[in-house]
N, C-alpha and C. Protein backbone atom coordinates (compact mmCIF):
# COMPACT_ATOMS: atom_id res chain seq x y z
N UNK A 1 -6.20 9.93 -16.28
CA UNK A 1 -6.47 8.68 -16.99
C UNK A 1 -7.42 7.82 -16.16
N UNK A 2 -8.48 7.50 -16.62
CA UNK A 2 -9.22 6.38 -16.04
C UNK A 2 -9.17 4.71 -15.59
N UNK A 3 -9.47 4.61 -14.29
CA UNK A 3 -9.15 3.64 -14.13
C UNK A 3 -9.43 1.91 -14.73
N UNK A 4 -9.01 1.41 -15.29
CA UNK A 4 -9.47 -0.17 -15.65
C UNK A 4 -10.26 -0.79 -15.03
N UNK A 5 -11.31 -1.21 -15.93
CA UNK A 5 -12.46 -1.97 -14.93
C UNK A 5 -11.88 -3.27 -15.47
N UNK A 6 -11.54 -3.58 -14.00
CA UNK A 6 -10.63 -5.39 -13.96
C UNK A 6 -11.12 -6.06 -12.69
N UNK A 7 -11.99 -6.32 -12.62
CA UNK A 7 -12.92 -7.31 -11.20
C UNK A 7 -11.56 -8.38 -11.23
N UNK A 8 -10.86 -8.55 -10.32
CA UNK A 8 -10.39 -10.13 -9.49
C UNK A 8 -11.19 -10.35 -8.52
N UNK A 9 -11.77 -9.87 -7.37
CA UNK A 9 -11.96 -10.31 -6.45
C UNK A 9 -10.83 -9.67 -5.00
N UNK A 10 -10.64 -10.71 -4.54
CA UNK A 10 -9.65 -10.41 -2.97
C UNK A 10 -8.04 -11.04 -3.50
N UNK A 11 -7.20 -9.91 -3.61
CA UNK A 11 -5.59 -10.69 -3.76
C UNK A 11 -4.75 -10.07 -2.82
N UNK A 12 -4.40 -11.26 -2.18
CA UNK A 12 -3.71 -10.64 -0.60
C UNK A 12 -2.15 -10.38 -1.15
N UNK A 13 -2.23 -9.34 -0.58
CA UNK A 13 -0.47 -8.65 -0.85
C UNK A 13 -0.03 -8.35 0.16
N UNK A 14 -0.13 -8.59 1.51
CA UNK A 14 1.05 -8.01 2.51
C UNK A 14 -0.25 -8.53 3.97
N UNK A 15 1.14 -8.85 5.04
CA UNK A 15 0.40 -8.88 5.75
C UNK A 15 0.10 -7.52 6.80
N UNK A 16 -0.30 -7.15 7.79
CA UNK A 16 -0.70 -5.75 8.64
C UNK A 16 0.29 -5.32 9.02
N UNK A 17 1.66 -5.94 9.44
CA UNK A 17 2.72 -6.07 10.03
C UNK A 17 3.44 -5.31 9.16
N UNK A 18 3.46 -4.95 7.64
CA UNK A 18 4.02 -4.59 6.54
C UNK A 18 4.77 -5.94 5.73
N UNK A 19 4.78 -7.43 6.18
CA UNK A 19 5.46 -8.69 5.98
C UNK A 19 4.84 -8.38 4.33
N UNK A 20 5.63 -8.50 3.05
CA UNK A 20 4.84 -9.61 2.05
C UNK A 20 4.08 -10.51 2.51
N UNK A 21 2.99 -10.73 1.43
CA UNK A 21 2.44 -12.55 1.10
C UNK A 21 3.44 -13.42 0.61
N UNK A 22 4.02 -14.09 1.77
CA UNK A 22 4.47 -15.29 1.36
C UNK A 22 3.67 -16.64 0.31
N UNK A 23 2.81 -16.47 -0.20
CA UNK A 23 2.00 -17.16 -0.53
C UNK A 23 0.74 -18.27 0.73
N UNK A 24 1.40 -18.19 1.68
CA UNK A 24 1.00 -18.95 2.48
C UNK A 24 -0.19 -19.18 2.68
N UNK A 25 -1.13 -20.86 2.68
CA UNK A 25 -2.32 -21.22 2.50
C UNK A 25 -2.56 -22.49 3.04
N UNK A 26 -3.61 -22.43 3.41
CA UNK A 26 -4.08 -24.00 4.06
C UNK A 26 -5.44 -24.71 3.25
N UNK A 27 -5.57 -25.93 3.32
CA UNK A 27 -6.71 -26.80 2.45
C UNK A 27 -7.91 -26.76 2.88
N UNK A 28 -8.53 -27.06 2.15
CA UNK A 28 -10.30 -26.67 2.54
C UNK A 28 -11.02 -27.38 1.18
N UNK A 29 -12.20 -27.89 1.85
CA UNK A 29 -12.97 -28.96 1.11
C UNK A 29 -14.50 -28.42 0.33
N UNK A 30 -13.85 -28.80 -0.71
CA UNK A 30 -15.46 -28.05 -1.35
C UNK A 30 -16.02 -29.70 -1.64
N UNK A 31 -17.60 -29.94 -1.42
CA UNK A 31 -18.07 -31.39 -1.86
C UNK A 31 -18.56 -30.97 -3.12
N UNK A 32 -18.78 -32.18 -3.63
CA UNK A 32 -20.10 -31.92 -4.47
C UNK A 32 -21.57 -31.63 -4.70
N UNK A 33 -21.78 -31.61 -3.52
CA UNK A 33 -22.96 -31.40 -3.04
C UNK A 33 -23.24 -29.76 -3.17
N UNK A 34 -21.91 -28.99 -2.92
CA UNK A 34 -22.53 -27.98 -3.12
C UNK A 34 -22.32 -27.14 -4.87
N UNK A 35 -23.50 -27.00 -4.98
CA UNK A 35 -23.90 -26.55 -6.02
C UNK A 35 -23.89 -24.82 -6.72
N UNK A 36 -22.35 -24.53 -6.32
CA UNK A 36 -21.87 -23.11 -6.65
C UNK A 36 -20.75 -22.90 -7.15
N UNK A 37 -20.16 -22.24 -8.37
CA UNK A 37 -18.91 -22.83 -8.33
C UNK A 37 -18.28 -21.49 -7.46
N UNK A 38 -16.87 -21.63 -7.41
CA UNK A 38 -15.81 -21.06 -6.79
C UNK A 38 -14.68 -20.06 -7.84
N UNK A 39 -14.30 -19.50 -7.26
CA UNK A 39 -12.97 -18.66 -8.12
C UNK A 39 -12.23 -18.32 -7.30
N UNK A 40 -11.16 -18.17 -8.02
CA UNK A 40 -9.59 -17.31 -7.39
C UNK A 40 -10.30 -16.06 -7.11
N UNK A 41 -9.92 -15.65 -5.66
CA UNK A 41 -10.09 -14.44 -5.15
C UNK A 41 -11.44 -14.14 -4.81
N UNK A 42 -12.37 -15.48 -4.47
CA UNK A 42 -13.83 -15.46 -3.78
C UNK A 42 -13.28 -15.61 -2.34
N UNK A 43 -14.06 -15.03 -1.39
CA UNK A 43 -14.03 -15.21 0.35
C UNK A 43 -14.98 -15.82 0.23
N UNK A 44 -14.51 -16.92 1.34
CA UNK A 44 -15.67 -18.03 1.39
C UNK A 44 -15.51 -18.08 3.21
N UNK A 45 -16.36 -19.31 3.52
CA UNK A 45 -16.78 -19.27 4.87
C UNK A 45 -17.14 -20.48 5.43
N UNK A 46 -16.20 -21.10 6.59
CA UNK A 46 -16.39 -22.72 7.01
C UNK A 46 -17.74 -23.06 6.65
N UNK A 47 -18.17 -24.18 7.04
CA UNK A 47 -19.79 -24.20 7.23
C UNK A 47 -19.48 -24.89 8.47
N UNK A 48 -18.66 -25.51 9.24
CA UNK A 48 -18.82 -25.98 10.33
C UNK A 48 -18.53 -27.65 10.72
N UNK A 49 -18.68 -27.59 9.31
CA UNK A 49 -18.21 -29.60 9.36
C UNK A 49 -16.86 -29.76 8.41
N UNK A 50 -16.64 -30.98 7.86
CA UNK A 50 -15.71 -31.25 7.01
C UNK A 50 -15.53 -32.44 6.17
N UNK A 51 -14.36 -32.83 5.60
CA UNK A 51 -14.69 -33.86 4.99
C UNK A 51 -14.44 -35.03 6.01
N UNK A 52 -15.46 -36.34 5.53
CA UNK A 52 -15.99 -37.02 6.55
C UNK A 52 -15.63 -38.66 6.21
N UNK A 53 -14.05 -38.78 4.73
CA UNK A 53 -13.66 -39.58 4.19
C UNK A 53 -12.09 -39.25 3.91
N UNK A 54 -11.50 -39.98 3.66
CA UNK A 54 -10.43 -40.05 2.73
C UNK A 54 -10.35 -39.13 1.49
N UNK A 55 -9.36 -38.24 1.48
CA UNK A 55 -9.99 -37.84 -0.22
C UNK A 55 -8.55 -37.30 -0.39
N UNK A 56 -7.97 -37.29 -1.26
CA UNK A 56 -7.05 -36.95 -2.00
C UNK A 56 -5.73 -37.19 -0.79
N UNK A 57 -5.78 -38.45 -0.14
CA UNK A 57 -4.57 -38.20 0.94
C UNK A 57 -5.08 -37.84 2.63
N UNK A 58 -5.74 -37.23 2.15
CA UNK A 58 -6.17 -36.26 3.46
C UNK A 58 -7.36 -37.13 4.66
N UNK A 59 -7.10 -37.38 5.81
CA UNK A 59 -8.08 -37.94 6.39
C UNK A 59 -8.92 -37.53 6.95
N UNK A 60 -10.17 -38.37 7.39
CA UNK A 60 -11.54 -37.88 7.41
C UNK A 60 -10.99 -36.77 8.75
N UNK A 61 -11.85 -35.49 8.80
CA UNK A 61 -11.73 -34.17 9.81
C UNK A 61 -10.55 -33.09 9.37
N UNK A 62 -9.91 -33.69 8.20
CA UNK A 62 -8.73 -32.72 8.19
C UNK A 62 -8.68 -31.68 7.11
N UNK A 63 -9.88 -31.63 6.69
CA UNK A 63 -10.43 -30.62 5.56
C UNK A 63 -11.54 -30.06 5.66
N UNK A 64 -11.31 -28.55 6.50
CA UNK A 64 -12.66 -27.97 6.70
C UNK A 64 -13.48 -27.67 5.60
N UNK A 65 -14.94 -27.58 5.26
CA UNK A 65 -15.63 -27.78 4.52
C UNK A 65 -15.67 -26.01 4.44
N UNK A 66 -15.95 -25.80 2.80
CA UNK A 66 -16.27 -23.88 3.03
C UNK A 66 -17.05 -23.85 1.82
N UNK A 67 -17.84 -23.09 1.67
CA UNK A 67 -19.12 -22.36 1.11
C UNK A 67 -18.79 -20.74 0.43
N UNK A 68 -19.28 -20.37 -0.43
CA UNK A 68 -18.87 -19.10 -1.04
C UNK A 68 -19.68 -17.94 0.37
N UNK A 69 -18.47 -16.60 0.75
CA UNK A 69 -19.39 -16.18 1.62
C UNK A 69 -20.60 -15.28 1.17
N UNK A 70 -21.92 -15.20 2.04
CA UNK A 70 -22.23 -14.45 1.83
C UNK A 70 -22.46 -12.68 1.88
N UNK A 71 -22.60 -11.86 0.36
CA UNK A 71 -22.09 -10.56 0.23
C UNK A 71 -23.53 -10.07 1.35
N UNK A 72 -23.17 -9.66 2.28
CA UNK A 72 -24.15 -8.97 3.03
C UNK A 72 -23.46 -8.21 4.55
N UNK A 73 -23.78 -7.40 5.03
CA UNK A 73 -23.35 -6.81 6.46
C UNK A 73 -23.94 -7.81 7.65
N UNK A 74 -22.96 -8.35 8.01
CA UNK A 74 -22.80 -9.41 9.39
C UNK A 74 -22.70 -10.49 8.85
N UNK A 75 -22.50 -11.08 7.69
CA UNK A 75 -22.07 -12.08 7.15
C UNK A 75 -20.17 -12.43 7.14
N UNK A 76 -19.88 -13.44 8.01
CA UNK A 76 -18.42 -13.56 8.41
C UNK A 76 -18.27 -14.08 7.27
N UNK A 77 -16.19 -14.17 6.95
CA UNK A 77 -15.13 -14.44 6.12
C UNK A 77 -14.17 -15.38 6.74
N UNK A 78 -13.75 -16.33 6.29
CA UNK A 78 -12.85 -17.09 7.09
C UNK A 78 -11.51 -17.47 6.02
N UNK A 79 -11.71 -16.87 4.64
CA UNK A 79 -10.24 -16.78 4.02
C UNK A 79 -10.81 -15.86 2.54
N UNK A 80 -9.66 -16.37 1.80
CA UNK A 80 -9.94 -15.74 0.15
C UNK A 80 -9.05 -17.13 -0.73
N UNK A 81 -9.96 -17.57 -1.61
CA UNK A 81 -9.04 -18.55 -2.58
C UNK A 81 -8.51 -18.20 -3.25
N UNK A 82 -6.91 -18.41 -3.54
CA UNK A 82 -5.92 -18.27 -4.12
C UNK A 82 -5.82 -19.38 -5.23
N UNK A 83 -6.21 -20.97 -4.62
CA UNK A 83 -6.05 -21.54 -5.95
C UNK A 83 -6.40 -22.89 -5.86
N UNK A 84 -6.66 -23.59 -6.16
CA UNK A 84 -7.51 -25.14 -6.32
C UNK A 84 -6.25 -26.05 -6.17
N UNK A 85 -6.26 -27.53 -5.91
CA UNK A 85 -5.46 -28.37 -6.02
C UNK A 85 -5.19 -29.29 -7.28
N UNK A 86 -4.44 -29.66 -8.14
CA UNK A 86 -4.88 -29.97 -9.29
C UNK A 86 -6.01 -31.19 -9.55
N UNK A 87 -6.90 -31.03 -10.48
CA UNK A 87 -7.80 -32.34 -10.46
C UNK A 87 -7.55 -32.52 -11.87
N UNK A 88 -7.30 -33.74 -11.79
CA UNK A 88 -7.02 -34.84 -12.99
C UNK A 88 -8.03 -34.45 -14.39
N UNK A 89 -9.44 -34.57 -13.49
CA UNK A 89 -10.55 -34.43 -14.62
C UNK A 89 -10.54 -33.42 -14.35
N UNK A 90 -10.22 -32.01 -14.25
CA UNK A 90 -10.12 -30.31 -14.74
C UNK A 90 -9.26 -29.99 -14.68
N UNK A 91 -8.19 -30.47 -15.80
CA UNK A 91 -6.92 -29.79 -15.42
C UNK A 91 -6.95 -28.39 -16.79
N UNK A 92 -8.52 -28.25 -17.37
CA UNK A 92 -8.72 -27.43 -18.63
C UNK A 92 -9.57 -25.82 -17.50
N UNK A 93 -9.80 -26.06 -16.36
CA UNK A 93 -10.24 -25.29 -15.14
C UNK A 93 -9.73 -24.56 -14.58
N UNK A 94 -9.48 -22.78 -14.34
CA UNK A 94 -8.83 -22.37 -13.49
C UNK A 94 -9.94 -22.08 -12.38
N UNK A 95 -11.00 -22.51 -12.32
CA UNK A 95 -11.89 -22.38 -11.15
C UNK A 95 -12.53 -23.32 -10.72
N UNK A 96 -13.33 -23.59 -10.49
CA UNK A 96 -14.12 -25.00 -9.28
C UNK A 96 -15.56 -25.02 -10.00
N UNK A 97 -16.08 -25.82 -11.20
CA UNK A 97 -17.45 -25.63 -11.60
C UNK A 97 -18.28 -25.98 -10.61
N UNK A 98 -19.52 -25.46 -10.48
CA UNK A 98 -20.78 -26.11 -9.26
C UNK A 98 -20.52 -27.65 -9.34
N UNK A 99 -21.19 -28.40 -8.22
CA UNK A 99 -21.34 -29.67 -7.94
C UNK A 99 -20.15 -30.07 -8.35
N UNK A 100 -18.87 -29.92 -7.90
CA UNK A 100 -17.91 -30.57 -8.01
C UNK A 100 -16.60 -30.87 -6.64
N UNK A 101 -16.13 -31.64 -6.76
CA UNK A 101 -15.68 -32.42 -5.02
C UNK A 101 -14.02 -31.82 -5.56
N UNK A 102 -13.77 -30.90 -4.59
CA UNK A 102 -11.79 -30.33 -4.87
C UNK A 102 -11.85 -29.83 -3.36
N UNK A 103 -10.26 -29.81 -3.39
CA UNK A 103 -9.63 -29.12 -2.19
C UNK A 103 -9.26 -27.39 -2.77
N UNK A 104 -9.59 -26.64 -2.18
CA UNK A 104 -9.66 -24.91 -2.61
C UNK A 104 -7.92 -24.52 -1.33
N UNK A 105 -7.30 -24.00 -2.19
CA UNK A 105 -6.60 -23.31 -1.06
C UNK A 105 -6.60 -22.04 -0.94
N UNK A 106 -6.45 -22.29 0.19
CA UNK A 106 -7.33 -20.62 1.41
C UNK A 106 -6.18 -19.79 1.98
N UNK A 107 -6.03 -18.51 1.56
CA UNK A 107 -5.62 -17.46 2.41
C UNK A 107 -6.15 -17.13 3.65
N UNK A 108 -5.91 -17.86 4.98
CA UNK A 108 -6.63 -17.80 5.95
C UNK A 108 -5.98 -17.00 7.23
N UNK A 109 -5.44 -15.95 6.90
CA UNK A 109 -4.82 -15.20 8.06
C UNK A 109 -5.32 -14.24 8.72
N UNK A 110 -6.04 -13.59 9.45
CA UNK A 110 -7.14 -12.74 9.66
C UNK A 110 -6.18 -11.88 9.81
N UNK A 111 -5.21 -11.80 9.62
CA UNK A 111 -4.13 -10.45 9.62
C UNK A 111 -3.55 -9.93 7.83
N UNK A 112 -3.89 -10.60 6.97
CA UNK A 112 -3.59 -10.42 5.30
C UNK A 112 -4.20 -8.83 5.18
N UNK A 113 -3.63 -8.79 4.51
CA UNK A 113 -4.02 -7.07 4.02
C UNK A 113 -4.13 -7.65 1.91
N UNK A 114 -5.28 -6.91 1.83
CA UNK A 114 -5.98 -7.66 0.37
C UNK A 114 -6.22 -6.07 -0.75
N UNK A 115 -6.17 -6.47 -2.19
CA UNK A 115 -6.69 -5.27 -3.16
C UNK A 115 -7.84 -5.99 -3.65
N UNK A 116 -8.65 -4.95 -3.73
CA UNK A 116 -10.11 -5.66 -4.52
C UNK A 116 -10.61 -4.25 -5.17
N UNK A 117 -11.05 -4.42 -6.25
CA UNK A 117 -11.92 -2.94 -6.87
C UNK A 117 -12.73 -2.66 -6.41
N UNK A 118 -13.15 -1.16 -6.37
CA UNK A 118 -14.83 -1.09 -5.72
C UNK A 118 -15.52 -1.17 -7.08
N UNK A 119 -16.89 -1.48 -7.10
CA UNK A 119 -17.55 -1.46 -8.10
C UNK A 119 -18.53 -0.07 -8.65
N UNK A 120 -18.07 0.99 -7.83
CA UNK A 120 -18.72 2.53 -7.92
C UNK A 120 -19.79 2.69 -8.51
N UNK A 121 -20.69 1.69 -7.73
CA UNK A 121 -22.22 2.09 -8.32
C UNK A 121 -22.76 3.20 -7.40
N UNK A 122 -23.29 3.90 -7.95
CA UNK A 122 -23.94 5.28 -6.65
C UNK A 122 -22.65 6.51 -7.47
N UNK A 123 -21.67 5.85 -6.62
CA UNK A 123 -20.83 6.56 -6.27
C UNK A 123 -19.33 6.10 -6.09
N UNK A 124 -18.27 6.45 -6.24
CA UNK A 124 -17.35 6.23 -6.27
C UNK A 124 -16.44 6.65 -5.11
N UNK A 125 -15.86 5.78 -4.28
CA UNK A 125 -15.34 5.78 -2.90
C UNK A 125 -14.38 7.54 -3.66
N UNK A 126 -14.06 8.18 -1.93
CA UNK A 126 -13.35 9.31 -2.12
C UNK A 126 -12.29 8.97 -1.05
N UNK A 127 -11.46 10.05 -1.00
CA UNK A 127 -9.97 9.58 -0.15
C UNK A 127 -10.37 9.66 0.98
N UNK A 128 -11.42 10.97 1.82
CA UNK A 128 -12.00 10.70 2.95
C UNK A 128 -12.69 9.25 3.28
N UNK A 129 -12.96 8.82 3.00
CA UNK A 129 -14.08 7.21 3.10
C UNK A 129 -12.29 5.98 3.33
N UNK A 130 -11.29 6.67 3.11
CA UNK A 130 -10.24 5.68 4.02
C UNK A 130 -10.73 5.78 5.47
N UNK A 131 -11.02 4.44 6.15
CA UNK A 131 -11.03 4.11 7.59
C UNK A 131 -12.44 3.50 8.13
N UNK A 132 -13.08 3.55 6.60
CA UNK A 132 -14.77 3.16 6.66
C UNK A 132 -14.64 1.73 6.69
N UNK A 133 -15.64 1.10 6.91
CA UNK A 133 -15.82 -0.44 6.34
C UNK A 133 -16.63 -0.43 5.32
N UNK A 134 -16.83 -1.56 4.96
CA UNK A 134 -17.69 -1.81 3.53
C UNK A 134 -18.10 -3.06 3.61
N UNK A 135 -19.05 -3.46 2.48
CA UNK A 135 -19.61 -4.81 2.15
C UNK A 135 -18.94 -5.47 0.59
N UNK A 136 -18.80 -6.66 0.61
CA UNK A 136 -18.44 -7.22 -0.82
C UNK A 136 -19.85 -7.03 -1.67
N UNK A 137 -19.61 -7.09 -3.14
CA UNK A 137 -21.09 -7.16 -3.81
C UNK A 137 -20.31 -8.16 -4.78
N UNK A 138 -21.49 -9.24 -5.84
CA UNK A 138 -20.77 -10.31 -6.42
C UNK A 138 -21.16 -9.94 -7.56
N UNK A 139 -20.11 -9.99 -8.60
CA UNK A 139 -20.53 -9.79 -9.69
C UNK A 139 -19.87 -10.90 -10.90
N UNK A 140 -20.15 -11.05 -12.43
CA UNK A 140 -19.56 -12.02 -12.43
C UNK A 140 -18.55 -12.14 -13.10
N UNK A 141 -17.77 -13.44 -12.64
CA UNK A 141 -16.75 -14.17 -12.48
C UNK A 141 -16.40 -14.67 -14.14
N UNK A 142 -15.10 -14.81 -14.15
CA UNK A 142 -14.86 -15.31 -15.41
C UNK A 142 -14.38 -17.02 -15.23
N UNK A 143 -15.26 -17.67 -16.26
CA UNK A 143 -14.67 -18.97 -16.56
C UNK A 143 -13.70 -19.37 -17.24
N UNK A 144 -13.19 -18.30 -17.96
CA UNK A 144 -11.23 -18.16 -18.74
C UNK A 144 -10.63 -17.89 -17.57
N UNK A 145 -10.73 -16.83 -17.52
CA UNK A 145 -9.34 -16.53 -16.35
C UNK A 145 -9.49 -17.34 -14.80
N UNK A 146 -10.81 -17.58 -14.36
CA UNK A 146 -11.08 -18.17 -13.20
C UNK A 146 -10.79 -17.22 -12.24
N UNK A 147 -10.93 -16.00 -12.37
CA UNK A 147 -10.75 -14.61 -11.37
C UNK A 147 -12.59 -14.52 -10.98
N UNK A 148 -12.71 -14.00 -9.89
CA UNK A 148 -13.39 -13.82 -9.01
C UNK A 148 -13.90 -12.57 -9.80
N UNK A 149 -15.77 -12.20 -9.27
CA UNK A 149 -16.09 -11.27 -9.74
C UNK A 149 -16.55 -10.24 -8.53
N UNK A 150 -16.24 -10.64 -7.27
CA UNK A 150 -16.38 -9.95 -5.84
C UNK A 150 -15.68 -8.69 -6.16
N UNK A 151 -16.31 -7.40 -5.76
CA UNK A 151 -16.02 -6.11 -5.77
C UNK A 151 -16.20 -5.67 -4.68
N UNK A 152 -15.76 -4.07 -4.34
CA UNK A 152 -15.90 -3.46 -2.99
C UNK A 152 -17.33 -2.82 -3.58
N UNK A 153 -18.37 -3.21 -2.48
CA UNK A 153 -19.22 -2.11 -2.56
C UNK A 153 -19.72 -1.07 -2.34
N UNK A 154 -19.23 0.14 -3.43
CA UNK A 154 -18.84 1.66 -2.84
C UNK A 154 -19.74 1.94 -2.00
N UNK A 155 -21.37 1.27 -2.45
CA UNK A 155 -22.70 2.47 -1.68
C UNK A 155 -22.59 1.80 -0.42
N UNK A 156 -21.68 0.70 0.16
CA UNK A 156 -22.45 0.27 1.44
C UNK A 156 -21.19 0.96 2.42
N UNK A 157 -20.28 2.02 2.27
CA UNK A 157 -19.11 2.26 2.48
C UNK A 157 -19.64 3.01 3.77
N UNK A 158 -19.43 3.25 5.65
CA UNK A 158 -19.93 3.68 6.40
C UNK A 158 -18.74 3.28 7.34
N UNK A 159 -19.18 3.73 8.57
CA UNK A 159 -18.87 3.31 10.33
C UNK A 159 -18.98 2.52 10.68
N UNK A 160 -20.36 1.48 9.96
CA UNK A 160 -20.84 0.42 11.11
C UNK A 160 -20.10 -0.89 11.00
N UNK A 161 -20.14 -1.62 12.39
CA UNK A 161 -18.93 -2.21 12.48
C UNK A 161 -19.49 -3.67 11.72
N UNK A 162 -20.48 -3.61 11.38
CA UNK A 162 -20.29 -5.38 10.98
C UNK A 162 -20.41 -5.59 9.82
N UNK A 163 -20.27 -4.31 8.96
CA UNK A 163 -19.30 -4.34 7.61
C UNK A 163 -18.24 -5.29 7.18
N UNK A 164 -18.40 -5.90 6.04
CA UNK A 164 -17.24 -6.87 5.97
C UNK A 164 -15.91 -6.62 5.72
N UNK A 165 -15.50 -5.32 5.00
CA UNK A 165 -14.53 -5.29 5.45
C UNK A 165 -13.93 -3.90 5.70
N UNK A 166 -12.78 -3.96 5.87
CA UNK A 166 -11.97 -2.45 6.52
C UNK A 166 -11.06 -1.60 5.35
N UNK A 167 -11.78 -0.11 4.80
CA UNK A 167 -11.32 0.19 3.92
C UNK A 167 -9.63 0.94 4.62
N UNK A 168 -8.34 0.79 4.15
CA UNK A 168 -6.79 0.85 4.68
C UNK A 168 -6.43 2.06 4.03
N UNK A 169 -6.73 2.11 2.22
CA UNK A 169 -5.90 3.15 1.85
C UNK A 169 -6.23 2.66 0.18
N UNK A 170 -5.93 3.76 -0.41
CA UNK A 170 -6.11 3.29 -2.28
C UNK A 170 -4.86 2.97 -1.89
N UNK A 171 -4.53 1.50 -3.04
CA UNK A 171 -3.65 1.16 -3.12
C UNK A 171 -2.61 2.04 -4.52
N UNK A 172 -1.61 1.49 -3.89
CA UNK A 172 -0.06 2.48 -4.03
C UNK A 172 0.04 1.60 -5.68
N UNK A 173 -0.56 1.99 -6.95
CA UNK A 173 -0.16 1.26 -7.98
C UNK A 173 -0.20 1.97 -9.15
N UNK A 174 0.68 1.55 -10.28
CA UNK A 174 0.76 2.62 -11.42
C UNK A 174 -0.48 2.69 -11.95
N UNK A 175 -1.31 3.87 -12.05
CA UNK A 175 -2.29 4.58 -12.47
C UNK A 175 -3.50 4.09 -12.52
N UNK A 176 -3.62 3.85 -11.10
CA UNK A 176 -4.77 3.55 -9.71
C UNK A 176 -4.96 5.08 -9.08
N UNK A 177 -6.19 5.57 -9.24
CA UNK A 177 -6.69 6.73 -9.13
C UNK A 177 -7.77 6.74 -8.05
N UNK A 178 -8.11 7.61 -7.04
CA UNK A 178 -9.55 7.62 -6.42
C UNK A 178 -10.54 8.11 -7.62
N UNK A 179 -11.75 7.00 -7.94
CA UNK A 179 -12.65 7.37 -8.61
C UNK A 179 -13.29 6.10 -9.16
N UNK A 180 -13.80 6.14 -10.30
CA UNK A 180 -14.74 4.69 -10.66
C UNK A 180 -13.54 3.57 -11.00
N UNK A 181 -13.79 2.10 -10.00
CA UNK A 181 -13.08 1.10 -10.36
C UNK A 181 -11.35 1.75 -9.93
N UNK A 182 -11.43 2.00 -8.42
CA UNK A 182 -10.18 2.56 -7.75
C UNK A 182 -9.77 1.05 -7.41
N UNK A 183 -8.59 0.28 -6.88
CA UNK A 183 -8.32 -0.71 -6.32
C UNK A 183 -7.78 -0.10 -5.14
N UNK A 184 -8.27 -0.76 -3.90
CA UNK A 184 -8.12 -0.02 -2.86
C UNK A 184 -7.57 -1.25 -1.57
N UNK A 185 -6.67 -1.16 -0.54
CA UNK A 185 -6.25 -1.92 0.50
C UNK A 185 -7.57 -2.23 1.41
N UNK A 186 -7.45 -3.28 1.85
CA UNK A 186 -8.23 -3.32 2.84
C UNK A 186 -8.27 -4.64 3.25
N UNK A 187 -8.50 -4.99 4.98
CA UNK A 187 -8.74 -6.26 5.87
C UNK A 187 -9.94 -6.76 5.86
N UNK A 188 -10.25 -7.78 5.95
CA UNK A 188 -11.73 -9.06 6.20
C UNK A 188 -11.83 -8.36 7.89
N UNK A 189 -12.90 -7.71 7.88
CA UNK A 189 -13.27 -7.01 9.29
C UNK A 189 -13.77 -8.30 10.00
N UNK A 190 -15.20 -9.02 9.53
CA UNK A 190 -15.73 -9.61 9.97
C UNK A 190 -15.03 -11.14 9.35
N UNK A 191 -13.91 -11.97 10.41
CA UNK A 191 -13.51 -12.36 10.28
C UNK A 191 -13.73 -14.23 11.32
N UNK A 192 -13.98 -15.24 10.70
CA UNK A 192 -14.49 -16.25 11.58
C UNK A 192 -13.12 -16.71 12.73
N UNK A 193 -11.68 -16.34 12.36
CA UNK A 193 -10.99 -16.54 13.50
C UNK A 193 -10.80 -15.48 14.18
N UNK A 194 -11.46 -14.89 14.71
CA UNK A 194 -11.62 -13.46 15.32
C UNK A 194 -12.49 -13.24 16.34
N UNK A 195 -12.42 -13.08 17.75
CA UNK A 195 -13.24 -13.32 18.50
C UNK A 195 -14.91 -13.58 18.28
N UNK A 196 -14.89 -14.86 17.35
CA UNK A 196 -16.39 -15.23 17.12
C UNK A 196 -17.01 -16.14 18.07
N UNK A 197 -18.37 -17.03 17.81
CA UNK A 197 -18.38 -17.61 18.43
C UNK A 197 -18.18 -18.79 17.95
N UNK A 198 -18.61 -20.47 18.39
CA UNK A 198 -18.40 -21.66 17.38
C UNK A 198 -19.40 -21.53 16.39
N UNK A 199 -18.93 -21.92 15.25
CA UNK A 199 -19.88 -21.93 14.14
C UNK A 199 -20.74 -23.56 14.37
């Protein structure tokens, strides 16, 4: 039986340790300024500053600022969004439209173990290619469901280490197959709390 082409993005299910996802998440500041929107199950990436006011409670420095990451090899990850904070004026939103000011909450454990589909263009990952790294590729996102359109990208699947992330194992799920649109385990290799340097 063939597998379902169902893009989410990154959904963390366990941590390396074998622990469940407790759900556990910390806040992070999207402004308005930036002009991209966001989804459940996008990896995004500090930019280095934060919010620099009052905003929903929260005082100025206590909401790192993050940016959608970019899908490329040596491009770092510093979480995966799980889910927005409620906003008054989008409460009709399960995602973050461009130019809009919310708090995103972040799966930020550089130890989460995540399922994401590959998108088997080329080629379709095989059971040997467990232990490779890979790159995200973006594809798109739904504005109903507010799911992420980030896929594994089968063709960039190799050795080299600054791959974004670490392919673990096809994941263990009812009639999840190796072949086109497999959902497969895997860690944020290139990870910003991870011996980096300051951003």
């Amino acid at each position: 039986m063939a597998n379902v082409d169902a893009k989410k993005g990154l959904i963390p299910i366990r941590h390396k340790n074998g622990e469940n996802y407790n759900g556990a998440v910390n806040p992070y500041y999207i402004p308005s300024t930036y002009a991209t929107a966001l989804y459940i199950g996008d990896p995004v990436i500090v930019t280095g500053t934060s919010n620099t006011a009052v905003y929903k409670g929260f005082e100025p420095g206590t909401l790192p600022e993050i940016n959608k990451t970019t899908a490329a090899g040596g491009a770092y990850t510093s979480g995966v969004i799980v889910g927005f904070m409620a906003d008054p004026d989008n409460l009709d939103k399960s995602y973050n439209p461009a130019s809009t000011e919310r708090i995103a909450m972040v799966a930020d454990d550089p130890d989460l173990v995540f399922e994401i589909q590959e998108d088997s263009v080329g080629a379709a990952l095989a059971a040997t290619d467990v232990g490779l790294n890979a790159d995200y590729i973006f594809g798109t996102a739904s504005t109903v469901t507010g799911k992420s359109g980030v896929e594994l990208d089968s063709s960039t699947a190799a050795t080299t280490n600054t791959l974004q992330m670490k392919i673990l194992r096809l994941s263990c799920r009812t009639s999840n197959v190796v072949g086109d649109n497999a959902v497969w385990e895997v860690m944020i290799n290139l990870h910003t709390q991870r011996y980096t340097t300051g951003i």
